[in-house]
N, C-alpha and C. Protein backbone atom coordinates (compact mmCIF):
# COMPACT_ATOMS: atom_id res chain seq x y z
N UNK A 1 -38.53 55.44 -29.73
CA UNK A 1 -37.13 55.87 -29.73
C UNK A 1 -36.34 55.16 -28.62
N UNK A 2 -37.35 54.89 -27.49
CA UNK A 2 -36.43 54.28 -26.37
C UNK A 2 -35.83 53.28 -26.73
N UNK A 3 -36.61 51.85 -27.65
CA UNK A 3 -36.48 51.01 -27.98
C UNK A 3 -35.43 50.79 -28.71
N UNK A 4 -35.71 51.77 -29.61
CA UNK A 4 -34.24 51.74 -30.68
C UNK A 4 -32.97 52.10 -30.17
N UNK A 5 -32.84 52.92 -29.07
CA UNK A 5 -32.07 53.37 -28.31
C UNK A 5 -31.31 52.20 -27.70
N UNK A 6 -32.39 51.15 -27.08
CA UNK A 6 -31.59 49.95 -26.15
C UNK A 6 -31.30 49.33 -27.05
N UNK A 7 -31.74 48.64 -28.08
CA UNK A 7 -31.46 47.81 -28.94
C UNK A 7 -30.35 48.26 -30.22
N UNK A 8 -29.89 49.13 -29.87
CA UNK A 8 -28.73 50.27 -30.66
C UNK A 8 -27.25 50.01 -29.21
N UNK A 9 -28.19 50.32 -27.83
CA UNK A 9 -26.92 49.92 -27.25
C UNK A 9 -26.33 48.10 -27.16
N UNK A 10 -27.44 47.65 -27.04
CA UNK A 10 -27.64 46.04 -27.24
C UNK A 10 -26.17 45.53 -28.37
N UNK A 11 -26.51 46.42 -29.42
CA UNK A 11 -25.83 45.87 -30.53
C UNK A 11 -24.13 46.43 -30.02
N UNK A 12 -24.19 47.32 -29.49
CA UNK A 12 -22.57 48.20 -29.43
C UNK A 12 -21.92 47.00 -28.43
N UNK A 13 -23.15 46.75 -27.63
CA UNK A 13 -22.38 46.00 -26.44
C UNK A 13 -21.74 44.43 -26.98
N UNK A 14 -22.74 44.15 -28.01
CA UNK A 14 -22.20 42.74 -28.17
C UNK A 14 -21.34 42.91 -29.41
N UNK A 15 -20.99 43.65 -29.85
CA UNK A 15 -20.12 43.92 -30.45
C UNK A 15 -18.32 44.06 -30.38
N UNK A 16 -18.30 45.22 -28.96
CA UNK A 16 -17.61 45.25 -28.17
C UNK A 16 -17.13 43.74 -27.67
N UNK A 17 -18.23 42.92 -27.23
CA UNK A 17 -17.95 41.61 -26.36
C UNK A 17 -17.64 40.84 -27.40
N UNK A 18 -17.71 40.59 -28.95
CA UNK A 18 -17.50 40.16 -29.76
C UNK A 18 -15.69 40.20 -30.13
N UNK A 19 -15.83 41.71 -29.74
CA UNK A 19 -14.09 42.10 -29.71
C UNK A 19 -12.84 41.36 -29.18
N UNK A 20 -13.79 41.78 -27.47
CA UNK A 20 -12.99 41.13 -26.40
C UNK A 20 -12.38 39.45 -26.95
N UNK A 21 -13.53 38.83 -27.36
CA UNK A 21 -13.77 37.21 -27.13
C UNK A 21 -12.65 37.31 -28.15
N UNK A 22 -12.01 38.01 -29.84
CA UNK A 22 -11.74 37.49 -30.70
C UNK A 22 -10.14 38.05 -30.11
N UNK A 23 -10.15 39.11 -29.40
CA UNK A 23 -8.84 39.49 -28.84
C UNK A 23 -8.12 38.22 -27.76
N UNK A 24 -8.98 37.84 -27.36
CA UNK A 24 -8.51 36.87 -25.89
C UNK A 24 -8.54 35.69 -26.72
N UNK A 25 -9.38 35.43 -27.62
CA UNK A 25 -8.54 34.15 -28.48
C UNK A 25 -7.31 34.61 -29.07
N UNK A 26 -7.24 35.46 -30.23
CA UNK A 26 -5.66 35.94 -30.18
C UNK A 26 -4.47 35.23 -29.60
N UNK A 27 -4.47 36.52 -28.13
CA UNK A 27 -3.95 36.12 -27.20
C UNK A 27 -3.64 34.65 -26.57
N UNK A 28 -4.48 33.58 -26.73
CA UNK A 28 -4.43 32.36 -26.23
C UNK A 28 -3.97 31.65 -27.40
N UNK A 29 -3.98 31.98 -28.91
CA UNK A 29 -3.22 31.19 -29.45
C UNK A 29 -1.72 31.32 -29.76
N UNK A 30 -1.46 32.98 -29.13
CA UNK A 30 -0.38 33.64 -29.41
C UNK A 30 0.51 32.83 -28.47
N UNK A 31 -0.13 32.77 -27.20
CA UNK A 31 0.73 31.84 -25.49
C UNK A 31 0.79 30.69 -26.29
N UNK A 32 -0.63 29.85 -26.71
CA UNK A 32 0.01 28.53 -27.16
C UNK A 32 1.26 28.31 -27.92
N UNK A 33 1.11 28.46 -29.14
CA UNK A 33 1.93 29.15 -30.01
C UNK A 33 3.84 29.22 -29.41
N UNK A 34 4.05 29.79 -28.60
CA UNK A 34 4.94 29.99 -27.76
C UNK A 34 5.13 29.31 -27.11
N UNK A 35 4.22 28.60 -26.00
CA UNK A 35 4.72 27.46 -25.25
C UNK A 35 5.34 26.30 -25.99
N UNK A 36 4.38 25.95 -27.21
CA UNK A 36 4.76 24.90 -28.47
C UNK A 36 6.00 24.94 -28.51
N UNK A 37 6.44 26.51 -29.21
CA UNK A 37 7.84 26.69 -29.43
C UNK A 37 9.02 26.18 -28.16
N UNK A 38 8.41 26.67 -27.14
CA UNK A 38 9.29 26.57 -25.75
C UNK A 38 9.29 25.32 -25.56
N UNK A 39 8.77 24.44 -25.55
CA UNK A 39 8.49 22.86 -25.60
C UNK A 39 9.54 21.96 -26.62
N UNK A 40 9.49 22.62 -27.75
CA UNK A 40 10.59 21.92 -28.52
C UNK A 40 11.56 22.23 -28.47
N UNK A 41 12.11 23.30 -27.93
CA UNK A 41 13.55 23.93 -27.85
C UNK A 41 13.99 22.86 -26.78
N UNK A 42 12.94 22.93 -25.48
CA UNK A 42 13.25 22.16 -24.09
C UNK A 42 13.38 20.86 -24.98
N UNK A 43 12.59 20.06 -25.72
CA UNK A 43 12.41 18.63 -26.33
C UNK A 43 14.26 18.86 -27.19
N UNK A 44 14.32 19.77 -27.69
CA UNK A 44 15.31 19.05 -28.42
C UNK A 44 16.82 19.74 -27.61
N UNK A 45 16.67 20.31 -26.65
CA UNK A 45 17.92 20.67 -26.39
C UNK A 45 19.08 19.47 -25.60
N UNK A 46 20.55 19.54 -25.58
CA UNK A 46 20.58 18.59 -25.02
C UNK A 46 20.66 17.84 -23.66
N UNK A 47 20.18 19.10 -22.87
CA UNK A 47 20.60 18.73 -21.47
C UNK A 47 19.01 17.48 -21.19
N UNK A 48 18.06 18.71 -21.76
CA UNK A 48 17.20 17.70 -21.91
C UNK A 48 17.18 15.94 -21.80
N UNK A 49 17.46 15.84 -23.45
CA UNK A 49 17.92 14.50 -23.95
C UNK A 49 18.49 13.89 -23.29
N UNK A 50 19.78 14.46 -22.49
CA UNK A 50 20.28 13.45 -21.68
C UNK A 50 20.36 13.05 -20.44
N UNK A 51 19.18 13.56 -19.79
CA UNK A 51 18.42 13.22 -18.55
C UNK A 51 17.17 12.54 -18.65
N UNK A 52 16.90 12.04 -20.16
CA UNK A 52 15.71 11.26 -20.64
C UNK A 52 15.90 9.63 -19.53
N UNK A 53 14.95 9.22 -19.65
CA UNK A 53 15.43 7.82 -18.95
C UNK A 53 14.30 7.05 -20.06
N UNK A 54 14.43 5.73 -20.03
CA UNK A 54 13.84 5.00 -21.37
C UNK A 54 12.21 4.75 -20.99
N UNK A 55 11.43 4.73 -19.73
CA UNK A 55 10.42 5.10 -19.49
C UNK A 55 10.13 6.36 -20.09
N UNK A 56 10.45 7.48 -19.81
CA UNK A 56 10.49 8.70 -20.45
C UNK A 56 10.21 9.16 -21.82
N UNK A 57 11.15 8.70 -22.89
CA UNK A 57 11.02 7.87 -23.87
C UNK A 57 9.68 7.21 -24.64
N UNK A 58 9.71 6.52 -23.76
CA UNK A 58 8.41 5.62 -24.18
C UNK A 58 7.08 6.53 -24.08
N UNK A 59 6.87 7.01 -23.14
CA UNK A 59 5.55 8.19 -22.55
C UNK A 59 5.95 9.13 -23.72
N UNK A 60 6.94 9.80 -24.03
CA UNK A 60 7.11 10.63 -25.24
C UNK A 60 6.25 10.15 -26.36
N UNK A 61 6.81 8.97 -26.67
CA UNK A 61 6.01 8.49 -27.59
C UNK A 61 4.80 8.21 -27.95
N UNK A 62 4.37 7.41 -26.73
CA UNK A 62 2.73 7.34 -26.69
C UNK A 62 1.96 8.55 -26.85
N UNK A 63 2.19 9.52 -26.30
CA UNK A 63 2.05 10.67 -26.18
C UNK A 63 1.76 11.08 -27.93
N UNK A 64 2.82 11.22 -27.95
CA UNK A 64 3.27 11.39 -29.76
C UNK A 64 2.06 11.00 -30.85
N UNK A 65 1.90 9.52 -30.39
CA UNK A 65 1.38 8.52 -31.32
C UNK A 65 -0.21 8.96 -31.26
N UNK A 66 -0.76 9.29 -29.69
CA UNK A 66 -2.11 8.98 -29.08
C UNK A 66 -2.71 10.60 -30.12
N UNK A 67 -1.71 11.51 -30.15
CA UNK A 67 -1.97 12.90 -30.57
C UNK A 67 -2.31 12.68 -32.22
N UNK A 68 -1.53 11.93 -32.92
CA UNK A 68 -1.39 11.61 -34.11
C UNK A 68 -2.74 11.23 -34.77
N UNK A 69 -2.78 9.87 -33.65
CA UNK A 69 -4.19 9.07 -34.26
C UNK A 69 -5.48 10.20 -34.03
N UNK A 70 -5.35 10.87 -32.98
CA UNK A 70 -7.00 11.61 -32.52
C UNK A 70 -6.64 12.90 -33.45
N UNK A 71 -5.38 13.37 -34.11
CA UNK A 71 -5.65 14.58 -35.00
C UNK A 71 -5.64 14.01 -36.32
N UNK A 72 -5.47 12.65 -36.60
CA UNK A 72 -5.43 11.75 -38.02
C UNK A 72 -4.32 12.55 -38.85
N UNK A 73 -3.15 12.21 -38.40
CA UNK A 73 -2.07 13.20 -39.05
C UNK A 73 -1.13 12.07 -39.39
N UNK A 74 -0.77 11.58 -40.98
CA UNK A 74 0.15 10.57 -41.15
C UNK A 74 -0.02 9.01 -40.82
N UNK A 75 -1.82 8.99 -41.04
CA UNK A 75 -2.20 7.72 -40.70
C UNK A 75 -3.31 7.37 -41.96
N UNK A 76 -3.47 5.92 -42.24
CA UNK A 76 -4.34 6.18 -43.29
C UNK A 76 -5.13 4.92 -42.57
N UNK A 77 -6.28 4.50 -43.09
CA UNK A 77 -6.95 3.49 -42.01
C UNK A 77 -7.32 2.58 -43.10
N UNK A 78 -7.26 1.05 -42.78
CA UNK A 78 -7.38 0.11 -43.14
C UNK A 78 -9.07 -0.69 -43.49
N UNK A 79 -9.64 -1.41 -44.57
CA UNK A 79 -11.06 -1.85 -43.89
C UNK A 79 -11.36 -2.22 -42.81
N UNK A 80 -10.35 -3.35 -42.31
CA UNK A 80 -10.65 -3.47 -40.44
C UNK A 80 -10.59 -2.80 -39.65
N UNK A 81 -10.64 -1.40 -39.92
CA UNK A 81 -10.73 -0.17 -39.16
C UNK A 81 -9.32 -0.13 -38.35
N UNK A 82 -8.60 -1.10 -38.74
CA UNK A 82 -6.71 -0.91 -38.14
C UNK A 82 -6.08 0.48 -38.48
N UNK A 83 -5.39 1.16 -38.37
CA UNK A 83 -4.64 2.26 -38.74
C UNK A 83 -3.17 2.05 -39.07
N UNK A 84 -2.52 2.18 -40.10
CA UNK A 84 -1.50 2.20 -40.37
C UNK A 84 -0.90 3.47 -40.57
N UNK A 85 0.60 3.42 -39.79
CA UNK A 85 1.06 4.47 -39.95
C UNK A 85 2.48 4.61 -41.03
N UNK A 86 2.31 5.98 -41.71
CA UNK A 86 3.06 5.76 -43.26
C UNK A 86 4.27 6.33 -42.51
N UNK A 87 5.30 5.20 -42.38
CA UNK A 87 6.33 5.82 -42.02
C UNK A 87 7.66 5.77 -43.09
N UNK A 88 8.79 6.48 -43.46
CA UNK A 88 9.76 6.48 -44.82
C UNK A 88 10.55 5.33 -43.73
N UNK A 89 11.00 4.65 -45.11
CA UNK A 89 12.01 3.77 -44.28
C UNK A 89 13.13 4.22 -43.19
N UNK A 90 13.81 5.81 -43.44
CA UNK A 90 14.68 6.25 -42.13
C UNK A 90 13.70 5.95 -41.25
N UNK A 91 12.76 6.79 -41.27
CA UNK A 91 11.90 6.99 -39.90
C UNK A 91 12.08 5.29 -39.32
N UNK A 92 11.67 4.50 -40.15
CA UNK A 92 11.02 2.98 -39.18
C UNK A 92 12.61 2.79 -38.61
N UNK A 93 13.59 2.60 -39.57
CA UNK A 93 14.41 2.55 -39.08
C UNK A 93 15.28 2.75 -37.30
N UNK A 94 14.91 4.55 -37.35
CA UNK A 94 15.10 5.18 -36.23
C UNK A 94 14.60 4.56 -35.26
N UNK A 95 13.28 4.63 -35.75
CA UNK A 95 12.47 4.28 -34.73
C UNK A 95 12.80 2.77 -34.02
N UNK A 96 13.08 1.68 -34.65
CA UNK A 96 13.50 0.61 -34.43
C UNK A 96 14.50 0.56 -33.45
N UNK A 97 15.42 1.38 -33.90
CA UNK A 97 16.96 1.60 -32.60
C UNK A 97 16.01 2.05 -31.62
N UNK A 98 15.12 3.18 -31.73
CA UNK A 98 14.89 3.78 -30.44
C UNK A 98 14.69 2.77 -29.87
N UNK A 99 13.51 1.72 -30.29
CA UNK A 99 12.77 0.79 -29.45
C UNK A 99 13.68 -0.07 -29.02
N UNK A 100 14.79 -0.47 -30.12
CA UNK A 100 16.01 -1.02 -29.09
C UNK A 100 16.51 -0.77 -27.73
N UNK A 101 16.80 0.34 -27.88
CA UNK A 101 17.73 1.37 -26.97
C UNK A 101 16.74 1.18 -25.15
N UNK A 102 15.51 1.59 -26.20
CA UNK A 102 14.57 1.73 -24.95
C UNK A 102 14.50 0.24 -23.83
N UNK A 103 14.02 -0.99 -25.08
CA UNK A 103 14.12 -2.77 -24.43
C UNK A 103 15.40 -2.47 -23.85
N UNK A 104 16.59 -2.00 -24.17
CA UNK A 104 17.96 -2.64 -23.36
C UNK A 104 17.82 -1.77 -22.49
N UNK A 105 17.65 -0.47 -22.29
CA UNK A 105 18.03 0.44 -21.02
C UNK A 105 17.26 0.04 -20.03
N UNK A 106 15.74 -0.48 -20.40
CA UNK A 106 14.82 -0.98 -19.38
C UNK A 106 15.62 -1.90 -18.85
N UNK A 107 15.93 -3.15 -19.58
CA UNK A 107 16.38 -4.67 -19.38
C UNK A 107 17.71 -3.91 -17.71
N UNK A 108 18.36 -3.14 -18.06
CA UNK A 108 19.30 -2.53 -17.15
C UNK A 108 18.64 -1.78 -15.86
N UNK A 109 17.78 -1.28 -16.30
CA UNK A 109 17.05 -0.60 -15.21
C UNK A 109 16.77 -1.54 -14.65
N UNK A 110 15.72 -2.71 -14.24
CA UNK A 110 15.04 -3.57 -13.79
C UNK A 110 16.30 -4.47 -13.20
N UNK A 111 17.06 -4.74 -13.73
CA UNK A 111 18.60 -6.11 -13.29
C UNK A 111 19.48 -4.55 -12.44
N UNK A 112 19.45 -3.82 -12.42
CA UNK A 112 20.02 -2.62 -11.41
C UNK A 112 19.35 -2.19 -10.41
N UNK A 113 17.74 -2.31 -10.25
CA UNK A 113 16.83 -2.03 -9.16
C UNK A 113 16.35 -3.11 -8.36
N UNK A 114 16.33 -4.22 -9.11
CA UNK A 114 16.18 -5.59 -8.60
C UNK A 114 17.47 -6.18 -8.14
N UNK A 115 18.65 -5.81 -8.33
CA UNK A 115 19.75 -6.12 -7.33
C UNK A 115 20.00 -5.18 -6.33
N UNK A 116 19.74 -4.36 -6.33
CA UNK A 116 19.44 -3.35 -5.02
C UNK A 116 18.49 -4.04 -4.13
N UNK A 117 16.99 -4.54 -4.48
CA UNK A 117 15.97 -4.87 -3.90
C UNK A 117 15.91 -6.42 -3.31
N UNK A 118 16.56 -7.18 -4.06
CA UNK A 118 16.53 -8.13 -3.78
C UNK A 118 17.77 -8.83 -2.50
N UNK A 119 17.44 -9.89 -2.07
CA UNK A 119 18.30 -10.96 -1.22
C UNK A 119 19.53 -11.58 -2.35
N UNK A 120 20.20 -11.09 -1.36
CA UNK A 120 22.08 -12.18 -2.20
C UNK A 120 21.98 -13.13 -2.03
N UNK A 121 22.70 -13.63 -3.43
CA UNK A 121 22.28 -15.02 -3.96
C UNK A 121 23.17 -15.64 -3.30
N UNK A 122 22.88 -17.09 -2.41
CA UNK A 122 23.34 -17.67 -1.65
C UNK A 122 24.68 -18.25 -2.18
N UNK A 123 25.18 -18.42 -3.49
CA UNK A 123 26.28 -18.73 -4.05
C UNK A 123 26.99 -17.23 -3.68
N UNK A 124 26.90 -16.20 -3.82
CA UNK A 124 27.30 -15.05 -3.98
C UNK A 124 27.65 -14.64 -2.32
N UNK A 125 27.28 -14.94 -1.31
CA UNK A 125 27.25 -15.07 0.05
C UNK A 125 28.06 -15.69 0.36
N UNK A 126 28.51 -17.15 -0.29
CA UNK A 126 29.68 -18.05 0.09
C UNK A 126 30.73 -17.24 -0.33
N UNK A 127 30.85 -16.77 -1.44
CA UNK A 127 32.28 -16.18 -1.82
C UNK A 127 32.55 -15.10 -0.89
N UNK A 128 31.40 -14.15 -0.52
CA UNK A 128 31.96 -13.02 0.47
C UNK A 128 32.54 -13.82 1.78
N UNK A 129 32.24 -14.54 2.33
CA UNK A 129 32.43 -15.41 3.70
C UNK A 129 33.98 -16.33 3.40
N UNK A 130 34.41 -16.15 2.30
CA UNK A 130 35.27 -17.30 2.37
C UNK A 130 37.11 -16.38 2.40
């Protein structure tokens, strides 16, 4: 009887702990779940957006892309084991400006931090002096 006794509580206990574990997952997909949501509201709102800088941008993306390929979502794979991604012509489209947007804002960033950083151009020196 003892036996059956522990092995009767044995079972209540992991049962119970069976509970816990399926409650606290719950719970952790319920937070995920929510943060997700809170994430895209922040992603698409616009104060957001317009404190993006084109580095920013870009990490979005990778980000984006790196998630895509490792959950295989909207990719189909090639024999050379290449991956192509099925995008509708808007999408490539968009995407094209973005990558525009992104090359020129950089091109500005870099010719705006590098004239801060750099020595005046000795033509540019004569005119202040004259």
């Amino acid at each position: 009887m003892r036996e059956e006794g522990q092995e009767e509580a044995i079972k209540e206990e992991a049962a119970r702990q069976a509970q816990k574990v399926e409650k606290t997952r719950a719970r952790l997909n319920e937070l995920r779940a929510m943060a997700y949501e809170r994430a895209i509201e922040c992603l698409e709102s616009d104060d957001f957006v317009e404190q993006l800088r084109p580095s920013d941008v870009r990490q979005i993306l990778n980000i984006h892309l790196e998630t895509t390929q490792k959950l295989g979502g909207g990719e189909t794979g090639t024999p050379d084991g290449a991956t192509i991604v099925d995008w509708s012509e808007d999408e490539q489209r968009e995407l094209d400006n973005l990558l525009g947007e992104i090359e020129t804002g950089e091109g500005q960033e870099k010719s705006a931090s590098g004239s801060e950083n750099s020595e005046i151009d000795p033509e540019e020196a004569e005119g202040e002096q004259d």
